[in-house]
Structure formats: structure tokens, C-alpha cells
C-alpha atoms as a PDB file:
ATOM      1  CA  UNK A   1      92.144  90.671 114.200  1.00  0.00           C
ATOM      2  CA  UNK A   2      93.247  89.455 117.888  1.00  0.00           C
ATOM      3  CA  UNK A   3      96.030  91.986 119.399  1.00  0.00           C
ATOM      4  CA  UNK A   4      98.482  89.761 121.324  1.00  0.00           C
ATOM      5  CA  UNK A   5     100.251  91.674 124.433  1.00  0.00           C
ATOM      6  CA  UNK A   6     102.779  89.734 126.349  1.00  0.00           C
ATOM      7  CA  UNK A   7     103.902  92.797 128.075  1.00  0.00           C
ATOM      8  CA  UNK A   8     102.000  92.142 131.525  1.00  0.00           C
ATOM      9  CA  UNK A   9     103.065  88.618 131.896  1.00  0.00           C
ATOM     10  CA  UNK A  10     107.065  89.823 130.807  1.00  0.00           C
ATOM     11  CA  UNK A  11     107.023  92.184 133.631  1.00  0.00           C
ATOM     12  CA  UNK A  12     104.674  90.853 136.474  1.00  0.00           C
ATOM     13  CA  UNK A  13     103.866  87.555 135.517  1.00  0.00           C
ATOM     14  CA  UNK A  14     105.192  86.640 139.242  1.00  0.00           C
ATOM     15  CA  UNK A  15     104.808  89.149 140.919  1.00  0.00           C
ATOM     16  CA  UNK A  16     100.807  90.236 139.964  1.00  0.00           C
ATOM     17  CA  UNK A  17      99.872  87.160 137.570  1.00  0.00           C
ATOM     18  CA  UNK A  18      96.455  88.108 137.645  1.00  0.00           C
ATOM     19  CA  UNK A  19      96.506  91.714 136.636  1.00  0.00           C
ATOM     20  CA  UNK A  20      99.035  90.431 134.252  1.00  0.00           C
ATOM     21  CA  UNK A  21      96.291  88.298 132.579  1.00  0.00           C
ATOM     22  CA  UNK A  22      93.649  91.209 132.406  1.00  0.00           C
ATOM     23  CA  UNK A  23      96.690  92.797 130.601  1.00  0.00           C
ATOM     24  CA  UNK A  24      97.214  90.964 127.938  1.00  0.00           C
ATOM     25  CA  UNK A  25      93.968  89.121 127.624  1.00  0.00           C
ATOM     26  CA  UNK A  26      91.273  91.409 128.599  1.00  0.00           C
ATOM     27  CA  UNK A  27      92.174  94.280 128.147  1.00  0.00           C
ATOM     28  CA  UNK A  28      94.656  93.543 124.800  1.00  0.00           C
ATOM     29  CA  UNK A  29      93.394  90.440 123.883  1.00  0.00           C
ATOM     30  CA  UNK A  30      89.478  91.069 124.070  1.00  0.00           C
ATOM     31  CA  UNK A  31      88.924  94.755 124.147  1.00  0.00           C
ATOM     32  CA  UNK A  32      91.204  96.153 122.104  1.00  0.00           C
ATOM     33  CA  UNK A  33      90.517  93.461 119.740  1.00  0.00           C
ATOM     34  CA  UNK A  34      86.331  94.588 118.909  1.00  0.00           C
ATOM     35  CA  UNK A  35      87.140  95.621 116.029  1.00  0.00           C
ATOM     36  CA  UNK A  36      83.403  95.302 114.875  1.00  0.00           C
ATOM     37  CA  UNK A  37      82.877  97.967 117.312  1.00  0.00           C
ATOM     38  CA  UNK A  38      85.770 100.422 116.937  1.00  0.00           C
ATOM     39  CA  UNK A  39      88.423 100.160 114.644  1.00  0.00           C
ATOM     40  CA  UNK A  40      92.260  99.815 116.145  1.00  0.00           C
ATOM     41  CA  UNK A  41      92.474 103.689 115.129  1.00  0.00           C
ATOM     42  CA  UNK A  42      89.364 104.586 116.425  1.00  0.00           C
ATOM     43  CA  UNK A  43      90.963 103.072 119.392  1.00  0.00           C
ATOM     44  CA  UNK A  44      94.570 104.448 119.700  1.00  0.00           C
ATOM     45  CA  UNK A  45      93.026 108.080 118.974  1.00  0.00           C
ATOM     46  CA  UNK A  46      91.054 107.162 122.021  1.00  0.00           C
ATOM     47  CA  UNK A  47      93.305 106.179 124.422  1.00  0.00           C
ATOM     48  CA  UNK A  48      96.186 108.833 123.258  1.00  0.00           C
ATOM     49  CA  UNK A  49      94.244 111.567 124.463  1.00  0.00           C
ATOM     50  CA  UNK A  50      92.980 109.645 127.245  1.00  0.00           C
ATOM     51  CA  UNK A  51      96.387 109.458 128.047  1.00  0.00           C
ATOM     52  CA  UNK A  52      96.986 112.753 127.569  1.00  0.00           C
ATOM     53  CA  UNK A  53      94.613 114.281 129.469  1.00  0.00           C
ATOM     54  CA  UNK A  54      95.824 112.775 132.646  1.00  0.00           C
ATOM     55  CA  UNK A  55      99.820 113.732 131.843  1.00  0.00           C
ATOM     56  CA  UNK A  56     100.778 110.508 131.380  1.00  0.00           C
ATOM     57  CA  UNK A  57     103.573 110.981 129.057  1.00  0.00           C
ATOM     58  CA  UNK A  58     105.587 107.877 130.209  1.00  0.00           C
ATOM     59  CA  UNK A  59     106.891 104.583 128.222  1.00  0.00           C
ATOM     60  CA  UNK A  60     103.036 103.387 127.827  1.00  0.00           C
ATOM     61  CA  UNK A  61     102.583 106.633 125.792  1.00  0.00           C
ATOM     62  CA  UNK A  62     105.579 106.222 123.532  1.00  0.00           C
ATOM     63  CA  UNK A  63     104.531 103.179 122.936  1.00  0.00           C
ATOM     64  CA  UNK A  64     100.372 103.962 122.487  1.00  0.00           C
ATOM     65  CA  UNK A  65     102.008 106.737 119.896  1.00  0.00           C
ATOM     66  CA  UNK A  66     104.135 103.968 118.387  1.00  0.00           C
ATOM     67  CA  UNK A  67     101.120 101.656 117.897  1.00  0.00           C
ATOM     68  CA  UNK A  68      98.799 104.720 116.803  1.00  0.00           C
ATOM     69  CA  UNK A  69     101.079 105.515 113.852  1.00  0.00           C
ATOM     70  CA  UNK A  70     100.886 101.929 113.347  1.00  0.00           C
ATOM     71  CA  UNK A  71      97.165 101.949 113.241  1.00  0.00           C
ATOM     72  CA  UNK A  72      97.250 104.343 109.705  1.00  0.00           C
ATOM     73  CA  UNK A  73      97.176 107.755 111.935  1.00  0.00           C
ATOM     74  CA  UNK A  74      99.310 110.179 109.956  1.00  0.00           C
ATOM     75  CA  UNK A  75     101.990 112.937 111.164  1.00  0.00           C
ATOM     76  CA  UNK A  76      99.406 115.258 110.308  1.00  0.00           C
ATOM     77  CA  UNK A  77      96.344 113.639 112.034  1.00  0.00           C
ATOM     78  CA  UNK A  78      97.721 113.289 115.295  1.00  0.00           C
ATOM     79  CA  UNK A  79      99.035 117.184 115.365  1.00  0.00           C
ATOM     80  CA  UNK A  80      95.517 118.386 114.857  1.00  0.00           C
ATOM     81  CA  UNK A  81      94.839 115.820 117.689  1.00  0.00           C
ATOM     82  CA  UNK A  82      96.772 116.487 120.251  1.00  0.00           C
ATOM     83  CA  UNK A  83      95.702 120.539 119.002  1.00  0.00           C
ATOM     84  CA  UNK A  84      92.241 119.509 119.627  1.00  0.00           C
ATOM     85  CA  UNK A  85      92.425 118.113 122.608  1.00  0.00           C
ATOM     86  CA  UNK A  86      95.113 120.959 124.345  1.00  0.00           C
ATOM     87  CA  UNK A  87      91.976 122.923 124.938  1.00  0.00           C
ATOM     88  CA  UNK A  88      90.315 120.681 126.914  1.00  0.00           C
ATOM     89  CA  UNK A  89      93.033 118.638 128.739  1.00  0.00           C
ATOM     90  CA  UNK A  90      95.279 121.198 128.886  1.00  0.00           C
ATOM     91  CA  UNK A  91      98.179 123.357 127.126  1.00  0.00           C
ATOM     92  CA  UNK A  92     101.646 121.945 129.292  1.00  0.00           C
ATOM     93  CA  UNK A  93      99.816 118.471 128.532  1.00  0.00           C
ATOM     94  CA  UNK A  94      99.972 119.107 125.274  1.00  0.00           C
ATOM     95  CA  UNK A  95     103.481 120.303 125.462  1.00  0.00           C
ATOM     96  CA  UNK A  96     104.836 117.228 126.312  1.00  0.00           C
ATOM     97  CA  UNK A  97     102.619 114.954 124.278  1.00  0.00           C
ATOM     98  CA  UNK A  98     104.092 116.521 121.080  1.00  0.00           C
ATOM     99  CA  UNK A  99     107.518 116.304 122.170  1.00  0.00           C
ATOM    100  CA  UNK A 100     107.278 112.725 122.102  1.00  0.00           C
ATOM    101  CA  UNK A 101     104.996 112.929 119.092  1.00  0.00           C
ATOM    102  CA  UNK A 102     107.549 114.590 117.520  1.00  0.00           C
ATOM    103  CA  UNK A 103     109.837 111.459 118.000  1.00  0.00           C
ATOM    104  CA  UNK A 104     107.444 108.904 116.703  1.00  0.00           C
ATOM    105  CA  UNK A 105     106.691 110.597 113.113  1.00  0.00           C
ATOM    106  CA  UNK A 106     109.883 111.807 112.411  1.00  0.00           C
ATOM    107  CA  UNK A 107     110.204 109.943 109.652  1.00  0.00           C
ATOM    108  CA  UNK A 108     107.028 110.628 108.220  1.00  0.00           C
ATOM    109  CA  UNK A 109     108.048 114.291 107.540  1.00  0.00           C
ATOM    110  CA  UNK A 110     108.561 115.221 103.891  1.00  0.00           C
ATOM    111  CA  UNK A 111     111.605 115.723 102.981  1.00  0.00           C
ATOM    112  CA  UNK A 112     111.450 119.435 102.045  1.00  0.00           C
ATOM    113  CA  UNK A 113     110.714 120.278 105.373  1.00  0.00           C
ATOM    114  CA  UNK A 114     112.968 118.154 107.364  1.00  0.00           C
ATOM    115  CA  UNK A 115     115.550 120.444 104.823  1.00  0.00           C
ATOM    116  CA  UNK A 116     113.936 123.656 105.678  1.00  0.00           C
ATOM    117  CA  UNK A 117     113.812 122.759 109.462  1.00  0.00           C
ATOM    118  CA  UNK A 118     117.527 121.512 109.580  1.00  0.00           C
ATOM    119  CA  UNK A 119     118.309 124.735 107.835  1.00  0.00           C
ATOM    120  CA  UNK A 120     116.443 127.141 110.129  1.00  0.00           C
ATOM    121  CA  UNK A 121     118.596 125.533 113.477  1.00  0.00           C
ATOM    122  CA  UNK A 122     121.485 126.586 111.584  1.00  0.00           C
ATOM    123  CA  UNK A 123     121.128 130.545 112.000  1.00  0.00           C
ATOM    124  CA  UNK A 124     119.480 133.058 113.701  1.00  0.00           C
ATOM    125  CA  UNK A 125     117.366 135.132 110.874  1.00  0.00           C
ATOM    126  CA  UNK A 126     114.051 133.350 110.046  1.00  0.00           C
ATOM    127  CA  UNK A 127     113.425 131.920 106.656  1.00  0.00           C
ATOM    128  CA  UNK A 128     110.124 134.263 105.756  1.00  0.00           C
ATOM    129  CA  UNK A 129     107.519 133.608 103.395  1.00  0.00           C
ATOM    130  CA  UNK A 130     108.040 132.529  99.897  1.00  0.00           C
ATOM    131  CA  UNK A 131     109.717 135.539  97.631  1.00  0.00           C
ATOM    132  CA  UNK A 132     106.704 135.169  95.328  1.00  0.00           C
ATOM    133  CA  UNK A 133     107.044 138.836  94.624  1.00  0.00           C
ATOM    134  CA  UNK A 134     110.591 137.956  92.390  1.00  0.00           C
ATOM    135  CA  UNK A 135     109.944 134.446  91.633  1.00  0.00           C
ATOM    136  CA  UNK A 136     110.354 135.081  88.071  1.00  0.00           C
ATOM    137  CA  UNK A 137     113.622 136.077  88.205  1.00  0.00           C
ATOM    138  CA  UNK A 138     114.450 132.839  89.793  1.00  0.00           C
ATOM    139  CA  UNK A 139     115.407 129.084  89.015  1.00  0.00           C
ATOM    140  CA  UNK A 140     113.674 127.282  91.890  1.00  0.00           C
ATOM    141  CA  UNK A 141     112.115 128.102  95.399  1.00  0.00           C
ATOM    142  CA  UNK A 142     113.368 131.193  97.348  1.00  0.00           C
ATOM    143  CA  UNK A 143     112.188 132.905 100.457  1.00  0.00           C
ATOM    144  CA  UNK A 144     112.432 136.163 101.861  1.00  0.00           C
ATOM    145  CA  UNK A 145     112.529 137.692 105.290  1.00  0.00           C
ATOM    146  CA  UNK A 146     112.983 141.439 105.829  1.00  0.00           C
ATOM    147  CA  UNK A 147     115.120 142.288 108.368  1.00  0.00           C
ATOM    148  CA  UNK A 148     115.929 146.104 108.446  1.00  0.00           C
ATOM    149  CA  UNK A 149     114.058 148.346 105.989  1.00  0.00           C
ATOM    150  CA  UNK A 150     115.223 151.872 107.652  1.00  0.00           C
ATOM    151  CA  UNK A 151     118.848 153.318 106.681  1.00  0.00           C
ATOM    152  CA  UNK A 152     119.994 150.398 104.942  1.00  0.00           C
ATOM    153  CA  UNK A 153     117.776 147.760 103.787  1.00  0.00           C
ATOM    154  CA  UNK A 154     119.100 144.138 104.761  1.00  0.00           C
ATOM    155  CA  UNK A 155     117.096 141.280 104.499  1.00  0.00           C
ATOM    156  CA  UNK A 156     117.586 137.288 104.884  1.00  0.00           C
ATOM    157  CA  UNK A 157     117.251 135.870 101.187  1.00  0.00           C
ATOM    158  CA  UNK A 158     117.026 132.096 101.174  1.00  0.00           C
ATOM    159  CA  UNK A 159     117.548 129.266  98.565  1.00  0.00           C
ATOM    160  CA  UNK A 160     116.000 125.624  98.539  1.00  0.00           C
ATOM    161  CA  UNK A 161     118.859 123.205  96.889  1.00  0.00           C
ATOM    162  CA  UNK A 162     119.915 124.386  93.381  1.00  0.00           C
ATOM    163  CA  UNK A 163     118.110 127.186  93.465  1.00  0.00           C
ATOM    164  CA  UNK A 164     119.550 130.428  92.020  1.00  0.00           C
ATOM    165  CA  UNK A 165     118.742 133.735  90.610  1.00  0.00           C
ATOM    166  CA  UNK A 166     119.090 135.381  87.173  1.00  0.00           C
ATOM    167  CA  UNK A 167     122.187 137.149  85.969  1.00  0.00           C
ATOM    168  CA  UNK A 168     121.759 140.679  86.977  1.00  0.00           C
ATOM    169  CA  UNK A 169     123.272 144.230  87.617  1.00  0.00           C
ATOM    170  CA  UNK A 170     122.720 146.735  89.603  1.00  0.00           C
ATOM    171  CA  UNK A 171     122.610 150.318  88.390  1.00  0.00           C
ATOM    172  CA  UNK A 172     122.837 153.276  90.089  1.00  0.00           C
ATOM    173  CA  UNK A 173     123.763 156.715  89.146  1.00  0.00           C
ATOM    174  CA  UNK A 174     126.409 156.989  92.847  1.00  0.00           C
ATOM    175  CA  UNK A 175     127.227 155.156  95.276  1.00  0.00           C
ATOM    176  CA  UNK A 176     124.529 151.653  94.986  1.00  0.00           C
ATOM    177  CA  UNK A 177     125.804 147.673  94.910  1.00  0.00           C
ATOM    178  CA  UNK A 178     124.645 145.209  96.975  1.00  0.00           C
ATOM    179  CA  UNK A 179     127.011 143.231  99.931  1.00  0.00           C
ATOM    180  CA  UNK A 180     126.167 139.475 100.247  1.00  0.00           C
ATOM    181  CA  UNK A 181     127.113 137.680 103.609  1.00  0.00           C
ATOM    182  CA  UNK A 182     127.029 134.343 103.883  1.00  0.00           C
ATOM    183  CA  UNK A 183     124.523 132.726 106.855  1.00  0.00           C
ATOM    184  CA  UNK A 184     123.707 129.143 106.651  1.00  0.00           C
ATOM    185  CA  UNK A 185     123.982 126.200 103.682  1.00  0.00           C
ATOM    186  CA  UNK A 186     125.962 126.268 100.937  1.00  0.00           C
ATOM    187  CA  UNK A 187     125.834 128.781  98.076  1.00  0.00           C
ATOM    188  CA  UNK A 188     127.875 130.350  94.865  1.00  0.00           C
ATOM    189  CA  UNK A 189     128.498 133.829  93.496  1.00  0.00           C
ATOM    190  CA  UNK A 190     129.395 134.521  90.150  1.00  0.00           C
ATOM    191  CA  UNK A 191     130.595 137.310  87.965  1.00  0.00           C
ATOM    192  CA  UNK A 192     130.107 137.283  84.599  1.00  0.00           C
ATOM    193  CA  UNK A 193     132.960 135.948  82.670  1.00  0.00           C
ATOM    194  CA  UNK A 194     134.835 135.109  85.955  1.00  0.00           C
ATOM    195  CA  UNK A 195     134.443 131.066  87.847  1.00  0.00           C
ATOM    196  CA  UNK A 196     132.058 130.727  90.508  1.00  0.00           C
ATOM    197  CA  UNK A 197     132.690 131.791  94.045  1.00  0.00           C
ATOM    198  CA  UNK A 198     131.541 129.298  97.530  1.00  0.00           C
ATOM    199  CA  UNK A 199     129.833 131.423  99.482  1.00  0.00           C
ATOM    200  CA  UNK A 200     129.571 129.681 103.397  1.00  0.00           C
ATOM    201  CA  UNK A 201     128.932 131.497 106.676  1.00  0.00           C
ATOM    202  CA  UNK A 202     130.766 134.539 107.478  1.00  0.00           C
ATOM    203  CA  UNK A 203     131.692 135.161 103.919  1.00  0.00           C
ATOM    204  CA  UNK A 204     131.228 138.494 102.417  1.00  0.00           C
ATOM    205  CA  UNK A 205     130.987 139.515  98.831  1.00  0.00           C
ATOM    206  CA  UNK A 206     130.976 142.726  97.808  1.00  0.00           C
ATOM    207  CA  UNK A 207     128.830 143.750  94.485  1.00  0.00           C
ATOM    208  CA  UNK A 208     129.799 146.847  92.386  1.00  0.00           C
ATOM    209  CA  UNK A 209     127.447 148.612  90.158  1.00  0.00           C
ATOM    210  CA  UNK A 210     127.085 147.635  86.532  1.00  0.00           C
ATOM    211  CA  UNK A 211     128.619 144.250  86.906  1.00  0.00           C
ATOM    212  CA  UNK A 212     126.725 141.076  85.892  1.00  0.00           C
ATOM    213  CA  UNK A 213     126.496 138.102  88.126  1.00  0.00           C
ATOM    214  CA  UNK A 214     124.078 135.708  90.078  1.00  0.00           C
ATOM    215  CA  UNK A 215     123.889 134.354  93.188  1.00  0.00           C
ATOM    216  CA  UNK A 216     121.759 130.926  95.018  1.00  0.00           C
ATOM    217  CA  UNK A 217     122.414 127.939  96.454  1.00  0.00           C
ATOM    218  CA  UNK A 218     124.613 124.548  95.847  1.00  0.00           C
ATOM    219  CA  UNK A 219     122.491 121.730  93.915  1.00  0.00           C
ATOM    220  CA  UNK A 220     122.658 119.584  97.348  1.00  0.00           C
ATOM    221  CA  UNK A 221     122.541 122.204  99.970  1.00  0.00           C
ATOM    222  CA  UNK A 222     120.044 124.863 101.655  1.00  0.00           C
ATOM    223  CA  UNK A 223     121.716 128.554 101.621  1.00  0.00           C
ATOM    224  CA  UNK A 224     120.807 131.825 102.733  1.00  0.00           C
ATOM    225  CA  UNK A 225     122.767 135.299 102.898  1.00  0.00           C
ATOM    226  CA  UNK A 226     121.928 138.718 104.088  1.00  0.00           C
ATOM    227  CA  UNK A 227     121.646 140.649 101.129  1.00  0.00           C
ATOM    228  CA  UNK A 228     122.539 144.416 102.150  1.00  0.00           C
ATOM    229  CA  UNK A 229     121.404 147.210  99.618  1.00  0.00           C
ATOM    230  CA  UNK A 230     123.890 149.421  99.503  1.00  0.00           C
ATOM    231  CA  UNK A 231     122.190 153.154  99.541  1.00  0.00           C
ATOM    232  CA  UNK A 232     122.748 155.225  96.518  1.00  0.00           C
ATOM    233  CA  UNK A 233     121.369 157.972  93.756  1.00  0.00           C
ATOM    234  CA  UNK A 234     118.648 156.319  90.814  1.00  0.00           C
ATOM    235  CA  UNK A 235     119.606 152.761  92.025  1.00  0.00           C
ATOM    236  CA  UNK A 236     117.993 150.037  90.283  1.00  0.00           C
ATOM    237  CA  UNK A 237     118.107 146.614  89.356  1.00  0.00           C
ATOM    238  CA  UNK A 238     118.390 144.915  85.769  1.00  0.00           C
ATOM    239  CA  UNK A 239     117.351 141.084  85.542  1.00  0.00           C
ATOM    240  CA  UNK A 240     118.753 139.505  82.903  1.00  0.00           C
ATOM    241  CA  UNK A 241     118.662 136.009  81.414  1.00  0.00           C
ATOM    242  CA  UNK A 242     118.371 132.799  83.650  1.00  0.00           C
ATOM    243  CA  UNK A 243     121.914 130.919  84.258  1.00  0.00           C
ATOM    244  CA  UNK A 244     122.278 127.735  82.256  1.00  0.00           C
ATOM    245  CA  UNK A 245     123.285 124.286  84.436  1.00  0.00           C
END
């Protein structure tokens, strides 16, 4: 398949016909279009880091990126790329390449994470790993980060959309509960046989021993809350049933 540039002759078709012509018809129209000899990916991978290499981050590499996602090379491919080739053409190179990278496949990034990304600008405390460790006791995908385990232990607890955690209650013999505050996203408390509560930024719940109630996230919203463990004598927790729709 020919590739037709016009570029050369739209910009210096008066001023520099010639190199104009080697533009779009050498270089476009008869090099770049072998594909018997590399394939139009083969060649954008090519010239990208070619590119690269010599910090030439300008419009030409926009639009090289631009015609390399074009050419079938996923979001994925071209990080491990332009990671590949940061150790040879160097790391500020590199830099820059993948802020414009970054441009050109935005819309190629799944959903979830374009979610957990928007999220994570939204507050300070990181999202952690996956909170694999209770996942039974919840309805959909949460994620832990510790963030103080000494005196009081406080950590970030976040919820994908709609996710939420058993009914519970926590026990404790004196003193114990658990404070909620509200960080980022959307989210609902609950006590049992009372409505639900919005939980947003800066809100603060306060948890009692021995009552029942749940906690997580709005069905169309991200949410995340320190959850401080109030200190106390015997405390422990009791996970109850799941919390019906």
C-alpha cells in the first residue's frame, strides 16, 4: 500500500520544491511504502526511536506517534519501547517521549485504570495493593494502603465503584470503634436499621462498639476513607452477612 504525504509540498512547495518532492515521494511515497521489506509498524517503531534518540520531540514526533498507533502498535507496546530504548538513547529523552506518548494513547487505556488514575489525583494517600487479605468480606474490588501502624493504626481503605463491605461490628471489651474520614470519590455508611449516610471528603463518621453497619463506595463513583482503629481492651472485629443491592 502507497503512503501519500502532501505535507512537504503544503509547507515548502515554493519555497524548497525539491526537498518537498523527496518528502512526499521518496521518502513517503517510495520508502515508507516497501512494505515487502518492512511492514508500516516495523517502520514507525523504527523511526520513533530514531526520533527519540536524537530529542526530537517536536510536531513530526506527535505525529510519527499518531501514525505508529495507527500502524496496530498498542498503548502497551510502545511503553516497553520507549523503556527499551531509555537505556540506550537516554533517560530525559525518554521523559519527554512518554509525555507525548501519553497524549496519543489516551484513549486506549482501559477504563478501570483511567478510574483508578483519576481517583489517585484526587488525594494525597496512595491507593496500595489490592486488600486480598479481606476480600471475602467484600462485594467487589478494594485496596489497602497502610499509613500509620504505631499508636493508632490508620490506613487508606479504597473502593472501585459499587464496591462495599459486609455488615459488621466491632467488639471490644473498653474503649475500641473505628473513625471513618472521608478522602476522595463518593461513598455511604450505614447503620443497621438506620438510612444510608454520603460519605465525601472531609466527612467524619464515628463508629461505636457493638453496632452493625457497612461502609464502600457509590455504584458510579471511586471512594476511599482513612479508616482509624480506635485503640482499646480485647478489640475485635465480627463480619457478618454481605449487604443486599
Amino acid at each position: 500500500m502507497a503512503v501519500k504525504q502532501t505535507a512537504g509540498r503544503d509547507t515548502l512547495g515554493t519555497f524548497a520544491p525539491e526537498f518537498a518532492r523527496l518528502n512526499d515521494d521518496i521518502l513517503f511515497g517510495e520508502v515508507w511504502s516497501r512494505e515487502s521489506l518492512l511492514s508500516l509498524r516495523d517502520r514507525s517503531l523504527v523511526t520513533v526511536v530514531s526520533l527519540m534518540a536524537q530529542g526530537l520531540v517536536d510536531s513530526s514526533f506527535r505525529y510519527h506517534l499518531e501514525t505508529a498507533r495507527k500502524n496496530g502498535i498498542t498503548r502497551t507496546e510502545i511503553a516497553e519501547i520507549l523503556t527499551h530504548a531509555a537505556f540506550y538513547a537516554g533517560w530525559p529523552k525518554a521523559w519527554a517521549a512518554f509525555r507525548m506518548a501519553l497524549e496519543v494513547w489516551k484513549d486506549d487505556a482501559p477504563a478501570a485504570e483511567t478510574g483508578r488514575e483519576a481517583h489517585q489525583k484526587e488525594m494525597i494517600f496512595p491507593i496500595g495493593a489490592p486488600n486480598d487479605a479481606y476480600a471475602q468480606y467484600f462485594s467487589g474490588q478494594s485496596y489497602l494502603a497502610p499509613i500509620s501502624s504505631s499508636q493508632v493504626s490508620i490506613a487508606n481503605v479504597t473502593f472501585e465503584p459499587g464496591c462495599r463491605n459486609n455488615w459488621h461490628i466491632h467488639h471490644a471489651d473498653q474503649g475500641g470503634g473505628q473513625i471513618l474520614i472521608g478522602v476522595a470519590g463518593r461513598g455511604f455508611y450505614q447503620e443497621w436499621g438506620k438510612e444510608p449516610v454520603e460519605i465525601l471528603p472531609g466527612d467524619v463518621i464515628n463508629i461505636p462498639t457493638g453496632v452493625k453497619h457497612w461502609h464502600g463506595a457509590a455504584p458510579d463513583s471511586w471512594f476511599s476513607h482513612l479508616a482509624v482503629e480506635v485503640p482499646g481492651v480485647n478489640t475485635s472485629n465480627e463480619w457478618l452477612e454481605p449487604v443486599k443491592d
